[in-house]
N, C-alpha and C. Protein backbone atom coordinates (compact mmCIF):
# COMPACT_ATOMS: atom_id res chain seq x y z
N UNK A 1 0.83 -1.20 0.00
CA UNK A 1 0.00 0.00 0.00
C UNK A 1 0.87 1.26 0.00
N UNK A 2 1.92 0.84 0.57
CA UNK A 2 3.21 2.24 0.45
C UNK A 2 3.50 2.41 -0.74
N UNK A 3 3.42 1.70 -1.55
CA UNK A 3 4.22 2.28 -2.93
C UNK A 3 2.83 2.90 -3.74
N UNK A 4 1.54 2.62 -2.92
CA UNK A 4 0.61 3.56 -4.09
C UNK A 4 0.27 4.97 -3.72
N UNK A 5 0.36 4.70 -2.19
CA UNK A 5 0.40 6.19 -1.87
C UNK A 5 1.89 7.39 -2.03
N UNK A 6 2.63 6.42 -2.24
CA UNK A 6 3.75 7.23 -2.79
C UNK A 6 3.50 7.58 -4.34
N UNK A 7 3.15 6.46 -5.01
CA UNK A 7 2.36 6.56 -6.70
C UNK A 7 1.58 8.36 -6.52
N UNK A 8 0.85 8.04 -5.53
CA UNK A 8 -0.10 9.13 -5.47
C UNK A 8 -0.05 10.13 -5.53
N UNK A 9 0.96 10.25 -3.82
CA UNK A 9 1.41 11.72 -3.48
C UNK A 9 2.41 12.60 -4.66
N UNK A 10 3.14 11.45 -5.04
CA UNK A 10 4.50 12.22 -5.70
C UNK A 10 3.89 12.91 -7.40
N UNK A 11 2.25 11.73 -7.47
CA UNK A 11 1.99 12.15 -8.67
C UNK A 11 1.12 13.63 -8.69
N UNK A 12 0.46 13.82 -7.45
CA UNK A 12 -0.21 15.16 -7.18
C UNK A 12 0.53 16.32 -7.03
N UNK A 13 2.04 16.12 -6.57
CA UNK A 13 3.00 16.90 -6.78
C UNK A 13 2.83 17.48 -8.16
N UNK A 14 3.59 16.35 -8.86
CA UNK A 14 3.43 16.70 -10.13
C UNK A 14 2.52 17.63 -11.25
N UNK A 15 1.52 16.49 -10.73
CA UNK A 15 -0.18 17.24 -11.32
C UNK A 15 -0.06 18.64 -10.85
N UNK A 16 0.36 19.71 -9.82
CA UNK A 16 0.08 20.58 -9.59
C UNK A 16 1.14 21.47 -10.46
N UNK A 17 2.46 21.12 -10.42
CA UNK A 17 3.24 21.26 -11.18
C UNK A 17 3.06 22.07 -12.36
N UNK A 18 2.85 20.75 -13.48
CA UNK A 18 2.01 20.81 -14.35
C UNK A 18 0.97 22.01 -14.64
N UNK A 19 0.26 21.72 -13.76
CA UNK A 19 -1.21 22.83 -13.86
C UNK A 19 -0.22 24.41 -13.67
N UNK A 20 0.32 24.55 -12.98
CA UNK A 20 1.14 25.94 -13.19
C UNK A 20 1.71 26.01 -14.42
N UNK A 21 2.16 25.22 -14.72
CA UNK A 21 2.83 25.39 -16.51
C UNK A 21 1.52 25.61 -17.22
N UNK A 22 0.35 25.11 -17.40
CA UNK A 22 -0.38 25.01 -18.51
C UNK A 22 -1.01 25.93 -18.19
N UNK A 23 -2.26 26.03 -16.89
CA UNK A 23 -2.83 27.23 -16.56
C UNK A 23 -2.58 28.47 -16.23
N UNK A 24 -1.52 28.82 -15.12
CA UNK A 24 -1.21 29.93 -15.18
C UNK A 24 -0.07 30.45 -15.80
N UNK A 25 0.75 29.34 -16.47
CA UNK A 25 1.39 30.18 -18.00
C UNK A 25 2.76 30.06 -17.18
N UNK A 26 3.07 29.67 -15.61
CA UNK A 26 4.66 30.39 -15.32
C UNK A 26 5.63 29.36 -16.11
N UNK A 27 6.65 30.33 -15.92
CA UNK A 27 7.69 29.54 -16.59
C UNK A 27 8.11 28.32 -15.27
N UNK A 28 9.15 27.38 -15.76
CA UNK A 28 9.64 26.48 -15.37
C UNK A 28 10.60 27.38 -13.73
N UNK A 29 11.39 27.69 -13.97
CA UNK A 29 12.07 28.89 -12.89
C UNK A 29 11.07 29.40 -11.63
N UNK A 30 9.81 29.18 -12.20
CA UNK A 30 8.40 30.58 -11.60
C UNK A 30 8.40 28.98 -10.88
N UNK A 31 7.69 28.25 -11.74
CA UNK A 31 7.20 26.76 -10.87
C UNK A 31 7.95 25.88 -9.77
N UNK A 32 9.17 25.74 -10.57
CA UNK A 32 10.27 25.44 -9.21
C UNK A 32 10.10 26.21 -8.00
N UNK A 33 10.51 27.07 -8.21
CA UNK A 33 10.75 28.18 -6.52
C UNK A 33 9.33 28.20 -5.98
N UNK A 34 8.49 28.17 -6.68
CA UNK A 34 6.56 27.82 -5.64
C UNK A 34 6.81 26.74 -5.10
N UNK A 35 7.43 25.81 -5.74
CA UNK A 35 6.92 24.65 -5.52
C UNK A 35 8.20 24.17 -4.11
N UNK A 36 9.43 25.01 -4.37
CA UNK A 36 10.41 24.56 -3.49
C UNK A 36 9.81 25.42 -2.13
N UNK A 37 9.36 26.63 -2.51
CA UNK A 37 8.46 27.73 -1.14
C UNK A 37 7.44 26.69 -0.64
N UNK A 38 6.82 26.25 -1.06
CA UNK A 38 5.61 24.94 -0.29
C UNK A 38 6.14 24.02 -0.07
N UNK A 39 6.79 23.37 -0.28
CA UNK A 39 7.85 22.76 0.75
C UNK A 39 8.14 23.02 2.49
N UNK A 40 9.21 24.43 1.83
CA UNK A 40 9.42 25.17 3.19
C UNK A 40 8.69 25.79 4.31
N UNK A 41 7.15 25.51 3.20
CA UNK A 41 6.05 26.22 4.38
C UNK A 41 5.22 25.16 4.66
N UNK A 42 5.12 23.90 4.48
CA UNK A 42 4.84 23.02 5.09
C UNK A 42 5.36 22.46 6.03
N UNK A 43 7.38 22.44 5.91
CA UNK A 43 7.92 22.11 6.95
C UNK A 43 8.01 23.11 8.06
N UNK A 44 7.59 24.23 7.66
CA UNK A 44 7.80 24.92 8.87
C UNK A 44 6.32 25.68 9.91
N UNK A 45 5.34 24.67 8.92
CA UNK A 45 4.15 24.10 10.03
C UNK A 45 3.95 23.02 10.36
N UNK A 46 4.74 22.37 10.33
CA UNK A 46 5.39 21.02 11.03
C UNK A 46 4.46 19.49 10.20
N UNK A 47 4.51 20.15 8.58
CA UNK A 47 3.14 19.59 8.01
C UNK A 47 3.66 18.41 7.07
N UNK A 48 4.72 18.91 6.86
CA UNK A 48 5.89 18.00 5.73
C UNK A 48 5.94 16.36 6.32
N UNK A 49 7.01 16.47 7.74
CA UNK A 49 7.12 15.06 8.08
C UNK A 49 5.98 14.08 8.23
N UNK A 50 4.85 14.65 8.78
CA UNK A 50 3.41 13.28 8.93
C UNK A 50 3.10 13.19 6.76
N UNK A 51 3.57 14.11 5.60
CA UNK A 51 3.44 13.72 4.68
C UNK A 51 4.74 12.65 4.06
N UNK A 52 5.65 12.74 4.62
CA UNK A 52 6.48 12.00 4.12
C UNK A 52 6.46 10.75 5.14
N UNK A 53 5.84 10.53 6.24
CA UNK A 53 6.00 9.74 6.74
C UNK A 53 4.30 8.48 6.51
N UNK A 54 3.91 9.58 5.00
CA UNK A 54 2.76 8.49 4.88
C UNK A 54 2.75 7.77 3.69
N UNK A 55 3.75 9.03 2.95
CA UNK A 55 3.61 8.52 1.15
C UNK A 55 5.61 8.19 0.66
N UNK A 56 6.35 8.48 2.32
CA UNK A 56 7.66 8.18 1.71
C UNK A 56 8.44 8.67 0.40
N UNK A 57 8.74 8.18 -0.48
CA UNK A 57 9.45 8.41 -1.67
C UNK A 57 8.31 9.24 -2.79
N UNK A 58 7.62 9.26 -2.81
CA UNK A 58 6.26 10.17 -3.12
C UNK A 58 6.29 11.88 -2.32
N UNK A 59 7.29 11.70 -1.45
CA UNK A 59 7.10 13.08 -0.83
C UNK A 59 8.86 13.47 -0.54
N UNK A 60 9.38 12.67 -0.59
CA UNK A 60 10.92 12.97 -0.82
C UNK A 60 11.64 13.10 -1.90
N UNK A 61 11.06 12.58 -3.15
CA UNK A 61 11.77 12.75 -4.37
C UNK A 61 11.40 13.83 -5.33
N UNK A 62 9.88 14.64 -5.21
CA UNK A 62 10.06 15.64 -5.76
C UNK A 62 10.42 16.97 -4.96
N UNK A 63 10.47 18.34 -5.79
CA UNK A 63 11.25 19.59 -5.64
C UNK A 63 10.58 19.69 -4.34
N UNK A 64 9.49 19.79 -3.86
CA UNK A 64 9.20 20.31 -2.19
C UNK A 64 10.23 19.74 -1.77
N UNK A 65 10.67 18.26 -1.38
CA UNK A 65 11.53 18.09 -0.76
C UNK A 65 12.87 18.84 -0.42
N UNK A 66 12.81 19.76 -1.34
CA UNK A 66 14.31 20.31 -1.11
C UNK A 66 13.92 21.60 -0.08
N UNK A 67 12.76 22.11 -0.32
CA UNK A 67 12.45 23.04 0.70
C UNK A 67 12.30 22.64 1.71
N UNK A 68 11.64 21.56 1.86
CA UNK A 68 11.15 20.97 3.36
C UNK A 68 12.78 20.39 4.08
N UNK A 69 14.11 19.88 2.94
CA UNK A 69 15.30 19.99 3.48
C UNK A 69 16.29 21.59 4.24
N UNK A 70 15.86 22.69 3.20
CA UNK A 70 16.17 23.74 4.17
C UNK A 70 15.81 24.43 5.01
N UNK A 71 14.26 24.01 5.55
CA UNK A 71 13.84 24.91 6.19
C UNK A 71 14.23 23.92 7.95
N UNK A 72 13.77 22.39 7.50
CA UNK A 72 13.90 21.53 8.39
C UNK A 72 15.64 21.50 8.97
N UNK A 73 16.91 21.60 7.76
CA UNK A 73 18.09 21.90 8.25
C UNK A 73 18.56 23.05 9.55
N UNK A 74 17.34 23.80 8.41
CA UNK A 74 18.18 25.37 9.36
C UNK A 74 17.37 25.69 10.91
N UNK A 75 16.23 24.94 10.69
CA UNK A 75 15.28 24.79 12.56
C UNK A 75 16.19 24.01 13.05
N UNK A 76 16.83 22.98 12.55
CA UNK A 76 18.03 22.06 13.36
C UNK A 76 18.64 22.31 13.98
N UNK A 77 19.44 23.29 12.78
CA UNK A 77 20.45 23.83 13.76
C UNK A 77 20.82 24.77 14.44
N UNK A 78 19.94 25.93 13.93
CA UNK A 78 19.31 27.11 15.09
C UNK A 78 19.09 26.76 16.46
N UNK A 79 18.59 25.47 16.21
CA UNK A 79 18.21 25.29 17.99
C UNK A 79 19.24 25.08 18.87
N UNK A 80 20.43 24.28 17.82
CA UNK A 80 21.84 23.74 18.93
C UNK A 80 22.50 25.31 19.07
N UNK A 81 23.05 26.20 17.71
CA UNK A 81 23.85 26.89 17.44
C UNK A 81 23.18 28.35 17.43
N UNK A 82 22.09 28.29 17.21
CA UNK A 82 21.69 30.20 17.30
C UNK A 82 21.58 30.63 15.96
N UNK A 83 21.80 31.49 15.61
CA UNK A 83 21.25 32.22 14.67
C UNK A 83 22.75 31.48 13.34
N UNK A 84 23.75 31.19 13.29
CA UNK A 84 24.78 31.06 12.54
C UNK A 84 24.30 29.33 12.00
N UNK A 85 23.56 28.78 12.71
CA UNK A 85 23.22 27.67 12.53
C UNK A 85 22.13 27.39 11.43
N UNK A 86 21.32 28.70 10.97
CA UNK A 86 20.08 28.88 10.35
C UNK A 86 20.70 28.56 9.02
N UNK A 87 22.11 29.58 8.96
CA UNK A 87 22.59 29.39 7.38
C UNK A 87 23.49 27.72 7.46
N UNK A 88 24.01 27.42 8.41
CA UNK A 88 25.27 25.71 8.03
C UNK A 88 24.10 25.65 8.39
N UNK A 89 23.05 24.89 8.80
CA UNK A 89 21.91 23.94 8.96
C UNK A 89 21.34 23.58 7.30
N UNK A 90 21.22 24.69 6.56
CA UNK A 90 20.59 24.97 4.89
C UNK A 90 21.45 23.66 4.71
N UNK A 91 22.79 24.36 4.24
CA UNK A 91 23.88 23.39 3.43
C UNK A 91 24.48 22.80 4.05
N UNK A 92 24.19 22.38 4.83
CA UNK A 92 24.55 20.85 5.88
C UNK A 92 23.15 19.89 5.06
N UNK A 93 22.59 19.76 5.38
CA UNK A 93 21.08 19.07 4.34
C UNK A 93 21.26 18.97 3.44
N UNK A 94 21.82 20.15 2.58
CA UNK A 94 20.92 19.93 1.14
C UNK A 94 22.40 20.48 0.26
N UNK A 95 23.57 20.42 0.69
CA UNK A 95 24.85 19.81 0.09
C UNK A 95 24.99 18.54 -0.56
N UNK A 96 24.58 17.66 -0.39
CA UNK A 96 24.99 16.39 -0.80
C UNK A 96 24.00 16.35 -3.00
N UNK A 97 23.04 16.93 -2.64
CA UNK A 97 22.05 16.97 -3.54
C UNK A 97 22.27 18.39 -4.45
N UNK A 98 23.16 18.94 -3.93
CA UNK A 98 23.30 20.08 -5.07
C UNK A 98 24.58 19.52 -5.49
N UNK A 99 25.54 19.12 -4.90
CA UNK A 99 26.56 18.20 -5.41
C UNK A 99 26.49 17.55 -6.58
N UNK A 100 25.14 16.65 -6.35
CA UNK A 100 25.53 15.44 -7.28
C UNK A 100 24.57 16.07 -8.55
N UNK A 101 23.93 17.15 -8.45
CA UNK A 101 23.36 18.00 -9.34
C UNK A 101 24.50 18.72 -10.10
N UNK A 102 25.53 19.12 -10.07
CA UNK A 102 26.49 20.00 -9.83
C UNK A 102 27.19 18.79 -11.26
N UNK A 103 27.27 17.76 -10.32
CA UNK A 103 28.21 16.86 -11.09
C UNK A 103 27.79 16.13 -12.39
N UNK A 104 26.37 15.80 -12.03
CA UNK A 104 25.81 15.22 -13.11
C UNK A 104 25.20 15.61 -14.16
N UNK A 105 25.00 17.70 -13.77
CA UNK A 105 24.67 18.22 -15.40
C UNK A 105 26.28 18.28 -15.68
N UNK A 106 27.46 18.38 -15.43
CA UNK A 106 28.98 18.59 -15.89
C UNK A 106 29.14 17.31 -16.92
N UNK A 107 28.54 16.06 -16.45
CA UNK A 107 28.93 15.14 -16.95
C UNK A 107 27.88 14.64 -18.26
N UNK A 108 26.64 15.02 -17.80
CA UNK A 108 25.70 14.77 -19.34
C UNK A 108 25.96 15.90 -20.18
N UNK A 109 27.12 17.37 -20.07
CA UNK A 109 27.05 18.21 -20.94
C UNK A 109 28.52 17.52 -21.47
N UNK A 110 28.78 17.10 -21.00
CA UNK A 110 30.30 16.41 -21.62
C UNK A 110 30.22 15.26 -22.52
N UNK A 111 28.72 14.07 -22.23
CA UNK A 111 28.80 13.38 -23.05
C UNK A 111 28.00 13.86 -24.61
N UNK A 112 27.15 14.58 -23.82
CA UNK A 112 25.74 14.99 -25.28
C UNK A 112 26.35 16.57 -25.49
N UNK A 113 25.99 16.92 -26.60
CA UNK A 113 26.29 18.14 -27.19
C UNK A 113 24.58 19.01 -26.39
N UNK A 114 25.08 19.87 -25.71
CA UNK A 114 24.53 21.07 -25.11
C UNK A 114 23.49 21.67 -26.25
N UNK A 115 22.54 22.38 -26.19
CA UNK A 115 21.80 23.08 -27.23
C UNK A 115 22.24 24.31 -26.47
N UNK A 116 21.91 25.61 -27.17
CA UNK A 116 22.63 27.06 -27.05
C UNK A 116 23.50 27.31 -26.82
């Protein structure tokens, strides 16, 4: 039953996604950053974890997740460290994933010829 509610969740992600591209016209750039902001404002009404802890990989693998990683990093570590903790809490989290982002458009522009 976990893998349909992950089917589900990750696909309503999507679906909403989507509906910003087609209906209200934003660009791809516009849709990301909404979509990474609802993230961050779910985790920081404490709304994120009971969703990922129902649909799992459905709620961790798309773009919210990355918000719900900085907002959840930087409450982390604010609480041990204070205010210096708000910013290493961000990229303590969500380092590993801009990394391998980092690395892996370097390496598909190296094998495939780039357009523009």
């Amino acid at each position: 039953m976990m893998f349909i509610w992950a089917f589900v969740v990750g696909g309503l992600i999507c679906v909403i996604g989507q509906l910003m591209f087609d209906i209200l016209k934003l660009t791809p750039g516009h849709t990301l950053s909404i979509l990474v902001v609802i993230g961050a404002l779910l985790d920081g009404f404490g709304l994120y974890e009971p969703l990922i802890d129902f649909a799992g990989a459905g709620a961790t693998v798309p773009i919210t997740s990355f918000g719900n990683s900085l907002v959840h990093g930087a409450m982390q570590e604010a609480e041990q460290h204070g205010l210096i903790g708000v910013v290493t809490g961000m990229f303590e989290m969500t380092s590993s994933g801009i990394t391998a982002a980092i690395i892996f458009g370097m390496i598909g522009a190296i094998l495939f010829k780039p357009k523009g």
